[in-house]
C-alpha atoms as a PDB file:
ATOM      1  CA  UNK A   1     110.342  91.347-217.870  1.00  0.00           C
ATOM      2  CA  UNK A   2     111.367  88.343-216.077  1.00  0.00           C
ATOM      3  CA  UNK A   3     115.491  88.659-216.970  1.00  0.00           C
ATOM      4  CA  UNK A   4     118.509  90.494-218.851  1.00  0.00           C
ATOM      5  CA  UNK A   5     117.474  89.686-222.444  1.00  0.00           C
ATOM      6  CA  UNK A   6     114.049  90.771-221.486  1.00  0.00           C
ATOM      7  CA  UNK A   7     115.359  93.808-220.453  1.00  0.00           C
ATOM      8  CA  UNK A   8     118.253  94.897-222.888  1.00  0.00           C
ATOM      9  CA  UNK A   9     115.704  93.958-226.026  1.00  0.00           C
ATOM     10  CA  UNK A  10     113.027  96.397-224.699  1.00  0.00           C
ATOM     11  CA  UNK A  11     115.321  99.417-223.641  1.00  0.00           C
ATOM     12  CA  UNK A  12     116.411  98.497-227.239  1.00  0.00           C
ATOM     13  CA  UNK A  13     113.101  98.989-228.611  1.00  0.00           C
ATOM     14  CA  UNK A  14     112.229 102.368-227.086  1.00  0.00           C
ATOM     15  CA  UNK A  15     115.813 104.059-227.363  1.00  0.00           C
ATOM     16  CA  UNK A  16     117.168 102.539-230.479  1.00  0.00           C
ATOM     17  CA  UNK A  17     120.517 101.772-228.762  1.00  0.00           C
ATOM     18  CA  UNK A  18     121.836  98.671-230.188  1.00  0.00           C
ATOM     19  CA  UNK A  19     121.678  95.750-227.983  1.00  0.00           C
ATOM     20  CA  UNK A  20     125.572  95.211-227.520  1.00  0.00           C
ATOM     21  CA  UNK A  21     125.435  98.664-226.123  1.00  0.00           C
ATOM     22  CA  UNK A  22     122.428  98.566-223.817  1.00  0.00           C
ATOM     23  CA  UNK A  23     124.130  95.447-222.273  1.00  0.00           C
ATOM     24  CA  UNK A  24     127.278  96.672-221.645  1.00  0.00           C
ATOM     25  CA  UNK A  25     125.356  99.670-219.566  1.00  0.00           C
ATOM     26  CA  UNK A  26     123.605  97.131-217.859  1.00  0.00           C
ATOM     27  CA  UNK A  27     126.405  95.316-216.683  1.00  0.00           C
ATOM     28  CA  UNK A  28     128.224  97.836-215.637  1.00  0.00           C
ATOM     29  CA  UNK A  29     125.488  99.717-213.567  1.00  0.00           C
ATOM     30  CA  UNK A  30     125.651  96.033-211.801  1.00  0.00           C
ATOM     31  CA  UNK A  31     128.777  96.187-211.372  1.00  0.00           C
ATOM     32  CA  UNK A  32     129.280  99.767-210.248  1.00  0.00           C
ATOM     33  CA  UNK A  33     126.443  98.752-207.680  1.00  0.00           C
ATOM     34  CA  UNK A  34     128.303  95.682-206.562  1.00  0.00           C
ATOM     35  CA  UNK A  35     131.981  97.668-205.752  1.00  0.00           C
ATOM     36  CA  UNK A  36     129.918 100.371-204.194  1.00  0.00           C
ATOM     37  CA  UNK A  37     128.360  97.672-201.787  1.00  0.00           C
ATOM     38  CA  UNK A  38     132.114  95.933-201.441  1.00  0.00           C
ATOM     39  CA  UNK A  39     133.529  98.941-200.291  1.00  0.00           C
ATOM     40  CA  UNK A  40     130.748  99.443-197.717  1.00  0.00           C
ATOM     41  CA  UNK A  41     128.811 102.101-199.387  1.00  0.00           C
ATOM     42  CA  UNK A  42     125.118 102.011-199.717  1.00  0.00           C
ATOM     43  CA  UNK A  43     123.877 102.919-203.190  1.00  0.00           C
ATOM     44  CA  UNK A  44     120.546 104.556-204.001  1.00  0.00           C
ATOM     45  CA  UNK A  45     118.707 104.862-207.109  1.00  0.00           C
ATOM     46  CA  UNK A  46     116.057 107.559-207.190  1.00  0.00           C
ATOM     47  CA  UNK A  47     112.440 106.693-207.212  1.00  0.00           C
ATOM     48  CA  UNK A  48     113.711 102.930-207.135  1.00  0.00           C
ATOM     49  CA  UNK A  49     115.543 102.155-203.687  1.00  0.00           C
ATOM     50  CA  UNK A  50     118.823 102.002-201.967  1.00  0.00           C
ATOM     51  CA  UNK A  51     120.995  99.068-201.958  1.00  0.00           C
ATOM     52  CA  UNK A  52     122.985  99.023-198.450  1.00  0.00           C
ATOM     53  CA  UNK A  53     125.201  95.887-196.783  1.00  0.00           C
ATOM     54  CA  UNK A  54     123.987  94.405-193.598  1.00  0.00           C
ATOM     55  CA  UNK A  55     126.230  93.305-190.790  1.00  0.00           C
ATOM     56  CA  UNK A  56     124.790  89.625-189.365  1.00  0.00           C
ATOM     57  CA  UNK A  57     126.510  88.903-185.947  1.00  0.00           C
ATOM     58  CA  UNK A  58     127.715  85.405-185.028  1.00  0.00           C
ATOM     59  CA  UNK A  59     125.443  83.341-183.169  1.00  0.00           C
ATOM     60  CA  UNK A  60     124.711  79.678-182.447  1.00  0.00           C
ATOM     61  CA  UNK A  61     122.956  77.145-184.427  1.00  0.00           C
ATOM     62  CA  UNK A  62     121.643  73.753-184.577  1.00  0.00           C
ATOM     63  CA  UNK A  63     122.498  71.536-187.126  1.00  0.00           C
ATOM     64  CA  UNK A  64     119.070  70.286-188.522  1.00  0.00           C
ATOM     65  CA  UNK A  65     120.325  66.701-189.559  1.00  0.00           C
ATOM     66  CA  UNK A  66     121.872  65.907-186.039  1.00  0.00           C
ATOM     67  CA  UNK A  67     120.697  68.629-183.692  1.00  0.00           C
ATOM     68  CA  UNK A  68     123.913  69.183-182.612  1.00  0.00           C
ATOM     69  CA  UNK A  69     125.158  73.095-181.741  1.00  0.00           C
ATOM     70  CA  UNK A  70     126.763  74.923-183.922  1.00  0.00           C
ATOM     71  CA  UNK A  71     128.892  78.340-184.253  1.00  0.00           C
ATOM     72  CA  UNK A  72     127.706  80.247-187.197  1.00  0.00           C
ATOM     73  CA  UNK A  73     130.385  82.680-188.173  1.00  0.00           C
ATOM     74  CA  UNK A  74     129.602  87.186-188.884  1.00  0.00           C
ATOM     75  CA  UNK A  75     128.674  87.819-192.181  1.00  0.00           C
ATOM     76  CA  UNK A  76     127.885  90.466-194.506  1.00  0.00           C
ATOM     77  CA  UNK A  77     124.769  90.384-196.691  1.00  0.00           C
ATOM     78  CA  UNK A  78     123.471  92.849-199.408  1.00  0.00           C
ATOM     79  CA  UNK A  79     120.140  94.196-198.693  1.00  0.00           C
ATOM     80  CA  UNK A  80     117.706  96.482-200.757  1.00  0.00           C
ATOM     81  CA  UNK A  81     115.625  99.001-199.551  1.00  0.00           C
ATOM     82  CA  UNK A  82     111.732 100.104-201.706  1.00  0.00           C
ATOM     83  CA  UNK A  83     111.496 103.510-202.180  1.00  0.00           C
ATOM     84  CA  UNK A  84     107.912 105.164-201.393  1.00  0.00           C
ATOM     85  CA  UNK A  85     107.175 105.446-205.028  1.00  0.00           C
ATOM     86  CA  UNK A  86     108.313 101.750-206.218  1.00  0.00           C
ATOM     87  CA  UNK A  87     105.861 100.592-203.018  1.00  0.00           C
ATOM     88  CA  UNK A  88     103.450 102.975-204.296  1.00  0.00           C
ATOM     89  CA  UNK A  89     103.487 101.032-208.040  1.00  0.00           C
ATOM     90  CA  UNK A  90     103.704  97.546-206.423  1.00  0.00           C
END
């Protein structure tokens, strides 16, 4: 399964759920996860893994082109998490 379609047609094929209504689940688990993480939650899905935000302080860089110092401002970043039994399968 490498995307969406991939995805929606097989849950399709072993629940019988039409496809309109498998995708509209599967956006809006993404975007369920995505508020969660916006609001500074962490979200975990069992036997799967836990989505969390990560903090990234400021620091200094170098610009590669001209070598020249640069700030490089805090961000935020989403990160994800393997559960045991996802490593366990991988």
């Amino acid at each position: 399964m490498a995307g969406k379609a991939d995805m929606v047609t097989r849950i399709h094929e072993l629940t019988n759920i039409t496809k309109t209504d498998v995708a509209m689940v599967y956006d809006e688990i993404f975007s369920q996860i995505g508020e969660s993480l916006a609001g500074g939650e962490k979200v975990s899905v069992p036997n799967f893994g836990t989505f969390l935000v990560s903090e990234r302080a400021a620091r200094q860089g170098r610009n590669p082109a001209t070598g020249a110092t640069i700030q490089i401002a805090a961000s935020k970043t989403a990160r994800f998490k393997a559960s045991k039994n996802l490593k366990t399968q991988l």
